[in-house]
Protein backbone atom coordinates (compact mmCIF):
# COMPACT_ATOMS: atom_id res chain seq x y z
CA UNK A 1 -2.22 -10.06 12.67
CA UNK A 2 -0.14 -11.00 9.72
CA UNK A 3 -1.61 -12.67 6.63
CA UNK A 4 0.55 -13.42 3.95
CA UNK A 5 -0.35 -11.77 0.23
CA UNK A 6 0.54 -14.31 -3.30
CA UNK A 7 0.09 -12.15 -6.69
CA UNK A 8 -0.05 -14.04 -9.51
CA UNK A 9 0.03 -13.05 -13.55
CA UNK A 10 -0.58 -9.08 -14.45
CA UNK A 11 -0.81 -8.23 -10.44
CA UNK A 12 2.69 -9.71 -9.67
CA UNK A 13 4.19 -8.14 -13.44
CA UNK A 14 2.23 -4.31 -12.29
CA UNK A 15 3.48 -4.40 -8.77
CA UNK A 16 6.98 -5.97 -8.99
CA UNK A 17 6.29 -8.47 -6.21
CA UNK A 18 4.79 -12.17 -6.19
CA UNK A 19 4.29 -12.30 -2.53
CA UNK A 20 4.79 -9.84 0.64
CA UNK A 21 3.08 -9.85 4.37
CA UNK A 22 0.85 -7.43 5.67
CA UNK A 23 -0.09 -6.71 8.81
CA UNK A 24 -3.97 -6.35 9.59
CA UNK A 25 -6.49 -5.85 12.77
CA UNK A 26 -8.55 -8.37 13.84
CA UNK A 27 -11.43 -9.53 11.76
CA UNK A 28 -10.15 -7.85 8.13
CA UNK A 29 -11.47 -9.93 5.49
CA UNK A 30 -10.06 -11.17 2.36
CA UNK A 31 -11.19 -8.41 0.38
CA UNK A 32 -9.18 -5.60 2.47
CA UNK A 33 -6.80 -7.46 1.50
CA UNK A 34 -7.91 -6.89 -2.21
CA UNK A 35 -8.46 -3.50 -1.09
CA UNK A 36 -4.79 -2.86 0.06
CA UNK A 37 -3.48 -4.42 -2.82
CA UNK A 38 -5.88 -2.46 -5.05
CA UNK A 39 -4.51 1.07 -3.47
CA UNK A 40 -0.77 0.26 -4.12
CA UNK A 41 1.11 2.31 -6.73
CA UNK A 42 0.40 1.33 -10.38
CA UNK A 43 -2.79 -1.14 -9.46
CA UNK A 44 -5.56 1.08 -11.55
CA UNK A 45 -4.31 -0.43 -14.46
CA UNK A 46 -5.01 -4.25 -12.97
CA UNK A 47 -8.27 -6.21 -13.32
CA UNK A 48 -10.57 -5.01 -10.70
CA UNK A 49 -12.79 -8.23 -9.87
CA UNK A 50 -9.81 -11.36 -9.20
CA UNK A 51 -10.70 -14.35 -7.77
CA UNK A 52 -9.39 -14.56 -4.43
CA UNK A 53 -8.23 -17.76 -2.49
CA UNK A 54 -7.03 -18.01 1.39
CA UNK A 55 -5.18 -20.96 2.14
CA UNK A 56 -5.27 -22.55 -1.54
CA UNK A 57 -9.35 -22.71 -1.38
CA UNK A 58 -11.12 -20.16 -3.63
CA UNK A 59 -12.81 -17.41 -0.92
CA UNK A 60 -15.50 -14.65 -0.82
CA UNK A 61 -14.76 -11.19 -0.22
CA UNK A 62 -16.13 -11.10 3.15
CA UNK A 63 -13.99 -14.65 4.46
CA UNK A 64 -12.49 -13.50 7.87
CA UNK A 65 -8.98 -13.72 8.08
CA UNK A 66 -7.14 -15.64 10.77
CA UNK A 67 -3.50 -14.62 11.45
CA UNK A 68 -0.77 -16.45 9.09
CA UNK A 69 -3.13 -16.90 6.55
CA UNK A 70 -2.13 -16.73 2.54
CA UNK A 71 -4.56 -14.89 0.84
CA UNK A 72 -3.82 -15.64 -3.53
CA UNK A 73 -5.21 -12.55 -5.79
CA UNK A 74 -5.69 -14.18 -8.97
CA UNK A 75 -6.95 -12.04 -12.00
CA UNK A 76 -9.27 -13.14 -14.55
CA UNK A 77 -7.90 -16.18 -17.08
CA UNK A 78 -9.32 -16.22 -21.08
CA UNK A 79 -8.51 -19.18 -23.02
CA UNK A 80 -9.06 -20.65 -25.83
């Protein structure tokens, strides 16, 4: 299946991209997707614990995937 991948702030500035696809099996959860993402050239140097979304609704880790899905990796905000 194909799930559609948003980077946002530092991730999309590290890995020169604000969105691509990626294909998956059956049943991969939104945090292979983090995984993948994590494994790509230059990601050590990105926040390790995002927030992740699927379909503009904050999601666990473990949220099972459904084919065309966007899955939004969102690092850490501070404000003040």
């Amino acid at each position: 299946m194909t799930v559609n991948v948003l980077l946002f702030a530092s991730y999309a500035d590290v890995l020169g991209t604000n969105q691509f696809e990626l294909e998956l099996d059956s049943g991969a959860t939104a945090g292979d997707v983090l995984g993948h993402v994590q494994s790509m050239p230059g990601a050590r140097r990105l926040p390790q614990n995002p927030l992740l979304a699927v379909n503009e609704r904050y999601a666990r880790r473990d949220k099972v995937l459904e084919a065309g899905d966007a899955v939004a990796i969102i690092p850490p905000v501070a404000g003040g």
